[in-house]
C-alpha atoms as a PDB file:
ATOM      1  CA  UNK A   1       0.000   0.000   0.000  1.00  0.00           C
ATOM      2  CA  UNK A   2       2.378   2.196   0.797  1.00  0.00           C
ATOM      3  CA  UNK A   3       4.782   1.543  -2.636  1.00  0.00           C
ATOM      4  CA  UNK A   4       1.240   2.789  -4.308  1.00  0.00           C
ATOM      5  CA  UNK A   5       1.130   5.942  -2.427  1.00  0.00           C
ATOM      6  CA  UNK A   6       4.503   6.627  -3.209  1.00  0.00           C
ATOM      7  CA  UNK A   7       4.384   5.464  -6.666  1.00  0.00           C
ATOM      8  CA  UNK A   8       1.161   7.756  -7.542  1.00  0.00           C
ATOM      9  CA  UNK A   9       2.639  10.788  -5.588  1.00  0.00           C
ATOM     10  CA  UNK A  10       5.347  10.363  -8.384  1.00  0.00           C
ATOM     11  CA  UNK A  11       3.145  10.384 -11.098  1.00  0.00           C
ATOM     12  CA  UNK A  12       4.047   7.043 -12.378  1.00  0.00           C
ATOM     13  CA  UNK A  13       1.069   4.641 -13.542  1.00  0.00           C
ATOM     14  CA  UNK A  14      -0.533   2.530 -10.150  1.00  0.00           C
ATOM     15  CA  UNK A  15      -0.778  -1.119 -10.820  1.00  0.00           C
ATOM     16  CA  UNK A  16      -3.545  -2.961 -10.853  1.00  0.00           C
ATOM     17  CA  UNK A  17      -5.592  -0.158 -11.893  1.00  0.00           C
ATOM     18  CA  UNK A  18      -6.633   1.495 -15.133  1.00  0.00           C
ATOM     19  CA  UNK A  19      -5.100   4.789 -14.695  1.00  0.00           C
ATOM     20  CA  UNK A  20      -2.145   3.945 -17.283  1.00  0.00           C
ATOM     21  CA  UNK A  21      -3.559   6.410 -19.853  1.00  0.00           C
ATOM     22  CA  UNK A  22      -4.404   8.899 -17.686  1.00  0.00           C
ATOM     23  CA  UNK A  23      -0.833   9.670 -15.957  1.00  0.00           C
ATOM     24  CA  UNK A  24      -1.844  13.067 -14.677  1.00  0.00           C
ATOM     25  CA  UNK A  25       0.811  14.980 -12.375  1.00  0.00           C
ATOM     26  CA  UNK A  26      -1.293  15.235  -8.975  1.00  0.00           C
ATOM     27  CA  UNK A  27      -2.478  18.775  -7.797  1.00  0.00           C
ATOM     28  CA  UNK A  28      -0.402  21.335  -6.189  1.00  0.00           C
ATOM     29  CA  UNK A  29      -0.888  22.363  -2.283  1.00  0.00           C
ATOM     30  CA  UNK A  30      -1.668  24.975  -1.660  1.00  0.00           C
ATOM     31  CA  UNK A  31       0.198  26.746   1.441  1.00  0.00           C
ATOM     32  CA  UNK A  32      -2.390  27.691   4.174  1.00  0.00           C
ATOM     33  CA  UNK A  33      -1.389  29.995   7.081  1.00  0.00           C
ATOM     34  CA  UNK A  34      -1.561  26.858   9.678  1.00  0.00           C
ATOM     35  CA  UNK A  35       1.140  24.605   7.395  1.00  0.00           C
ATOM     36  CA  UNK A  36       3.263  28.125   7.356  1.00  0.00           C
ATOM     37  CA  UNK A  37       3.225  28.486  11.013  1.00  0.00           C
ATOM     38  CA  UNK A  38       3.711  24.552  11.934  1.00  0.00           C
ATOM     39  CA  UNK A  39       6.608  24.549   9.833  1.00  0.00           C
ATOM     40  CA  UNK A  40       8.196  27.579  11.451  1.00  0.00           C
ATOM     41  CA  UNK A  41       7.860  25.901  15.016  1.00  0.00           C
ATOM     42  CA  UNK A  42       9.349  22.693  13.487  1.00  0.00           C
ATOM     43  CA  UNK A  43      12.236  25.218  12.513  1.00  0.00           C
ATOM     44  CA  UNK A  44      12.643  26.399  15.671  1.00  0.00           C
ATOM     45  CA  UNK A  45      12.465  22.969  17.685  1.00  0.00           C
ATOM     46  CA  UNK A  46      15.753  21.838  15.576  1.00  0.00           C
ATOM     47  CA  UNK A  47      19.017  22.638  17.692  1.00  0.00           C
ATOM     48  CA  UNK A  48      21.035  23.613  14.646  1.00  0.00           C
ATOM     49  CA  UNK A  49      18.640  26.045  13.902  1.00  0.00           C
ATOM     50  CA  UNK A  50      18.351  27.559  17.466  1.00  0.00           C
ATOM     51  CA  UNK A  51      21.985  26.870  18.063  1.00  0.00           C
ATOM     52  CA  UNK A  52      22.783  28.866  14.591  1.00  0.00           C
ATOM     53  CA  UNK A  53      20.419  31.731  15.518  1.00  0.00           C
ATOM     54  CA  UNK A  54      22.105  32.237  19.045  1.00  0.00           C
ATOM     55  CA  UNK A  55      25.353  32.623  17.594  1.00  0.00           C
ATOM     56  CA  UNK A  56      24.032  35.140  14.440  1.00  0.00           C
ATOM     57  CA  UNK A  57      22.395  37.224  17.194  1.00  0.00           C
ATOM     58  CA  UNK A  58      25.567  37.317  19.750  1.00  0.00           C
ATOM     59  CA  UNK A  59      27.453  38.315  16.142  1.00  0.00           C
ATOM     60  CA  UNK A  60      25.354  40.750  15.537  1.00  0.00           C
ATOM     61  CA  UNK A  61      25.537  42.666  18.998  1.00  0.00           C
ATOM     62  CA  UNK A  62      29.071  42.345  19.326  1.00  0.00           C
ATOM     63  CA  UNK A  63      29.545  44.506  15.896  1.00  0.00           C
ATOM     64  CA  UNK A  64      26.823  46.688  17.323  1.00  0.00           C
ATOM     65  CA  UNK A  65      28.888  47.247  20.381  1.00  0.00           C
ATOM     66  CA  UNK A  66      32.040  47.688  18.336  1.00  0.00           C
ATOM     67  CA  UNK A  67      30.818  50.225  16.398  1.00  0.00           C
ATOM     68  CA  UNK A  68      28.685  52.256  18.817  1.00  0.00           C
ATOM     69  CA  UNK A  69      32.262  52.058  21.205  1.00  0.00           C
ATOM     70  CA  UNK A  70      33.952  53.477  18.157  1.00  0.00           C
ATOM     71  CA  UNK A  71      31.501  56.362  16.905  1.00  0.00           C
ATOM     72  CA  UNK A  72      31.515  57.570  20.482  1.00  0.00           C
ATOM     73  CA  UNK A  73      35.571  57.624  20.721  1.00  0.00           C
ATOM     74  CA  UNK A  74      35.309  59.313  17.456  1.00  0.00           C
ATOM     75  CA  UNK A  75      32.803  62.043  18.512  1.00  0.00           C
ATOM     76  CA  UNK A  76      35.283  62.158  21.730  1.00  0.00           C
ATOM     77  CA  UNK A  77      38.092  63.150  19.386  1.00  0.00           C
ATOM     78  CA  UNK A  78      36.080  65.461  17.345  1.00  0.00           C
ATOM     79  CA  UNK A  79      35.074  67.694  20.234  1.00  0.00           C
ATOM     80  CA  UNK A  80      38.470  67.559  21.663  1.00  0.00           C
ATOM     81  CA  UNK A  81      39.908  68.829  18.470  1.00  0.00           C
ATOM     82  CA  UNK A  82      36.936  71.724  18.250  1.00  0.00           C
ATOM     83  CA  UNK A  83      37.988  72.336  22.051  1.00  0.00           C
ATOM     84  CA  UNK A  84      41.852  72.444  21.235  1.00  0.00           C
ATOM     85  CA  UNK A  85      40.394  75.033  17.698  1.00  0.00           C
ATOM     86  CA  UNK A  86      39.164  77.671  20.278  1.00  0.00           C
ATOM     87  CA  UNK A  87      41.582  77.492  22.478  1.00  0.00           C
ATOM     88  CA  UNK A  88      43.753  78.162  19.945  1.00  0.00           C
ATOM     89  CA  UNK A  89      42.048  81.229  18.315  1.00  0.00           C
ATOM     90  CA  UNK A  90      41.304  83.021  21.816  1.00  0.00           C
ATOM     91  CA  UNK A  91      45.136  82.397  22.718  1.00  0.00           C
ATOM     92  CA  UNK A  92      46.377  83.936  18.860  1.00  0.00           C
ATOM     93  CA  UNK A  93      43.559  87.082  19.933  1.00  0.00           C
ATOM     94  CA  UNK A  94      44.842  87.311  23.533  1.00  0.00           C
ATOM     95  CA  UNK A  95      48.449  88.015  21.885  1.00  0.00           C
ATOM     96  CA  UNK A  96      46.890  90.087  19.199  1.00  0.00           C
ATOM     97  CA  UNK A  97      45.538  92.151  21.744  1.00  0.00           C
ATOM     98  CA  UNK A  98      48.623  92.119  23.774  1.00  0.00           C
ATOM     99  CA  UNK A  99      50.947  92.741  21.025  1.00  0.00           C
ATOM    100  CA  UNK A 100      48.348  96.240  19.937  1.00  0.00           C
ATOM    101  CA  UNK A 101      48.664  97.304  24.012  1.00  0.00           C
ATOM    102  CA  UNK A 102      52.399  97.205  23.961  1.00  0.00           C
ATOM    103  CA  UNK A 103      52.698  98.962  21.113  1.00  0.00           C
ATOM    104  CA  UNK A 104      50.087 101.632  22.266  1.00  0.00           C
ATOM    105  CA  UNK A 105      52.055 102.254  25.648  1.00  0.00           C
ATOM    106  CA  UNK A 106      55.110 102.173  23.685  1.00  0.00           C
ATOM    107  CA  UNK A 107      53.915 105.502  21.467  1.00  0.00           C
ATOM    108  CA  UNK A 108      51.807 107.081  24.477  1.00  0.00           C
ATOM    109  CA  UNK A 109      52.287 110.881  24.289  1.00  0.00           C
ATOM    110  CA  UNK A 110      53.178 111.623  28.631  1.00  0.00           C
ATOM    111  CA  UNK A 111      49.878 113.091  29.207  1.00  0.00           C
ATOM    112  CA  UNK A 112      47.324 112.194  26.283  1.00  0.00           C
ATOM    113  CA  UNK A 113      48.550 109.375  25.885  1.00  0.00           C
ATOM    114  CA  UNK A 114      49.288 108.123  29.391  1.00  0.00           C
ATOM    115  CA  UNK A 115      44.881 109.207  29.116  1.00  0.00           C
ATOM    116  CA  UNK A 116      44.591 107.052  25.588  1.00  0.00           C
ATOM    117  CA  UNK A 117      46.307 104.490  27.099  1.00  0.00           C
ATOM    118  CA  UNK A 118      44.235 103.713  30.481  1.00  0.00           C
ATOM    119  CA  UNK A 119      41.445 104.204  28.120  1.00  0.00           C
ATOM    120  CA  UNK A 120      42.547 101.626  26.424  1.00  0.00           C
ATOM    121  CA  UNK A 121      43.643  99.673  29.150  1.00  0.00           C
ATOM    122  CA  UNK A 122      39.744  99.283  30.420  1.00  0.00           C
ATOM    123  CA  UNK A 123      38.275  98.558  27.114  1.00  0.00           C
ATOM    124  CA  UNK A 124      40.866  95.369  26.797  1.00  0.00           C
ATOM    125  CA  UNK A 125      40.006  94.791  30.921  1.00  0.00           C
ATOM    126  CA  UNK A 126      35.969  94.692  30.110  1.00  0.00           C
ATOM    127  CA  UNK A 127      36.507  92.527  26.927  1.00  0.00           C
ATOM    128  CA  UNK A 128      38.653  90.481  29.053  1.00  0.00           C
ATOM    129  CA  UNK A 129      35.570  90.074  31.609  1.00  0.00           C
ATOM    130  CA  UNK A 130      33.488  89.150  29.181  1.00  0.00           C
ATOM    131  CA  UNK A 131      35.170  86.460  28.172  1.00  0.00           C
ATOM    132  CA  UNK A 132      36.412  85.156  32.005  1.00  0.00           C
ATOM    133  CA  UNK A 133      32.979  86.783  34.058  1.00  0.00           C
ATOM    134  CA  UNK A 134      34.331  84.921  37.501  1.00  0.00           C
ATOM    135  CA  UNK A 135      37.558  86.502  36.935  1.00  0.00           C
ATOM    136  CA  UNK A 136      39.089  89.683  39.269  1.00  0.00           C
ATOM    137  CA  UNK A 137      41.659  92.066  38.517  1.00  0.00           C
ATOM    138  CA  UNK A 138      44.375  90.042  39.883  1.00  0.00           C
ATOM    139  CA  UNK A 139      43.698  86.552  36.944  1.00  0.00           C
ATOM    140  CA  UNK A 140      43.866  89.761  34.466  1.00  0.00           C
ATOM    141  CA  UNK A 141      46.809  91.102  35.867  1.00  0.00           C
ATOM    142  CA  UNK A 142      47.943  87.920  35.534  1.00  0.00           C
ATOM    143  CA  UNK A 143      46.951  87.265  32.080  1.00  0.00           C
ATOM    144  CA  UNK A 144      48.022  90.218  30.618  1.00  0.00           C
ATOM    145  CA  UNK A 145      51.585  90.026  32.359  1.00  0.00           C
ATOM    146  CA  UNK A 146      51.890  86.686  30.712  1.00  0.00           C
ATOM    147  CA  UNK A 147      51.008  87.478  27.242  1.00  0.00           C
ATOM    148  CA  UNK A 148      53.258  90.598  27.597  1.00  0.00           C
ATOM    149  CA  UNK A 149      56.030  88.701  28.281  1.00  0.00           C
ATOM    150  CA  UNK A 150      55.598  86.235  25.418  1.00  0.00           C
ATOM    151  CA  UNK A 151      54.806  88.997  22.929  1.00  0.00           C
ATOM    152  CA  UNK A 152      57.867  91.697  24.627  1.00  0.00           C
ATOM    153  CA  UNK A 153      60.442  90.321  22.197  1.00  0.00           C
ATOM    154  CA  UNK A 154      58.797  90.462  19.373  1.00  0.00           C
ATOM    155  CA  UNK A 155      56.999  93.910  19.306  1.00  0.00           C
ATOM    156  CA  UNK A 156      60.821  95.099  20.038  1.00  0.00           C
ATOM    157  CA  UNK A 157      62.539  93.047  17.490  1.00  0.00           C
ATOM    158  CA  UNK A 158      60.023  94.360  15.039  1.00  0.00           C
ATOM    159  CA  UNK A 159      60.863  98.025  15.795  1.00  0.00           C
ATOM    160  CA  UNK A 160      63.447  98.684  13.533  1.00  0.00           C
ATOM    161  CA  UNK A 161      64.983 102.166  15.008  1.00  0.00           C
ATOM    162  CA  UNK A 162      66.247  99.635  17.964  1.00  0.00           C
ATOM    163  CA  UNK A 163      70.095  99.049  17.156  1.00  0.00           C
ATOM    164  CA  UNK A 164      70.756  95.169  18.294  1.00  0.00           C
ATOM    165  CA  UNK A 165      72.420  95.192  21.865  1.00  0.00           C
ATOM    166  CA  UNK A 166      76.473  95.468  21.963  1.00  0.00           C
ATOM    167  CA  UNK A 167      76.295  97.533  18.635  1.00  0.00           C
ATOM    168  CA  UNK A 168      77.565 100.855  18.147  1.00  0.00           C
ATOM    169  CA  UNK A 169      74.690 102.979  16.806  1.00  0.00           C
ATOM    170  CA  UNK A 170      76.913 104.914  14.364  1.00  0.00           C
ATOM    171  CA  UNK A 171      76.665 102.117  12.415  1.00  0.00           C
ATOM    172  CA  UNK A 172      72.713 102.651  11.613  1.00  0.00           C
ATOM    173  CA  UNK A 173      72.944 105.767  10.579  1.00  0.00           C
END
């Protein structure tokens, strides 16, 4: 009985019956919902399977990790760089600024300019503020004496009347 079954599941002729002339390939299934779904918990009752899926999913999170662990440490290095950027450009003004006040005190006329110059001297102090608003007189005393020291060799340098130390001035002239 069974060889039959299998025999007309195959299409081939049954024997012991007339159907010899009428080899007809038998009907397709159709797929029903049910048959979909009972298949898909046999898939997930085999071990490989399961065992295969564990492994794809631990894959999976790993790489997540990795890359989430990297975008962050770039993003880290980004806005260390921007920090390291402004820090930059306010220290080039600071010795901008610095380099304009030396040179102002340098020229300052006794009285008019001694006036220019404390004018001066506040306008630079309330910028300063504005920048640093927890900071007293004393961190911009501070400030200002370091960036004056940095920038003292080269606003004299620059001056070209200056004969170089140990020189004779006759020279220049």
């Amino acid at each position: 009985m069974i060889k039959l079954l299998r025999r007309q599941r195959r299409g081939g002729p049954i024997e012991g019956t007339d159907m010899t002339e009428h080899n007809e390939p038998p009907p397709k299934r159709r797929w029903r919902i049910g048959r979909i779904i009972s298949g898909c918990f046999r898939l997930f009752q085999s071990a490989v399977f399961v065992i295969w899926l564990i492994v794809a999913l631990v894959s999976m999170s790993l790489t997540a990790s990795a890359w989430a662990v990297y975008a962050t440490w770039k993003a880290t290095q980004l806005t260390y760089s921007v920090a390291e950027m402004a820090y930059q450009h306010r220290r080039a003004m600071a010795r901008a600024i610095a380099k304009a006040r030396l040179r102002r005190l340098a020229t300052a006329v006794p009285f008019l300019g001694a006036g220019a110059a404390v004018y001066f001297e506040r306008q630079t102090y309330t910028e300063w503020q504005e920048l640093y608003p927890e900071g007293t007189r004393e961190d911009y005393a501070c400030d200002m004496a370091i960036l004056t020291a940095e920038v003292f060799d080269e606003v004299f340098v620059s001056v070209s009347w200056l004969p170089p130390s140990g020189s004779h001035p006759d020279r220049f002239f």
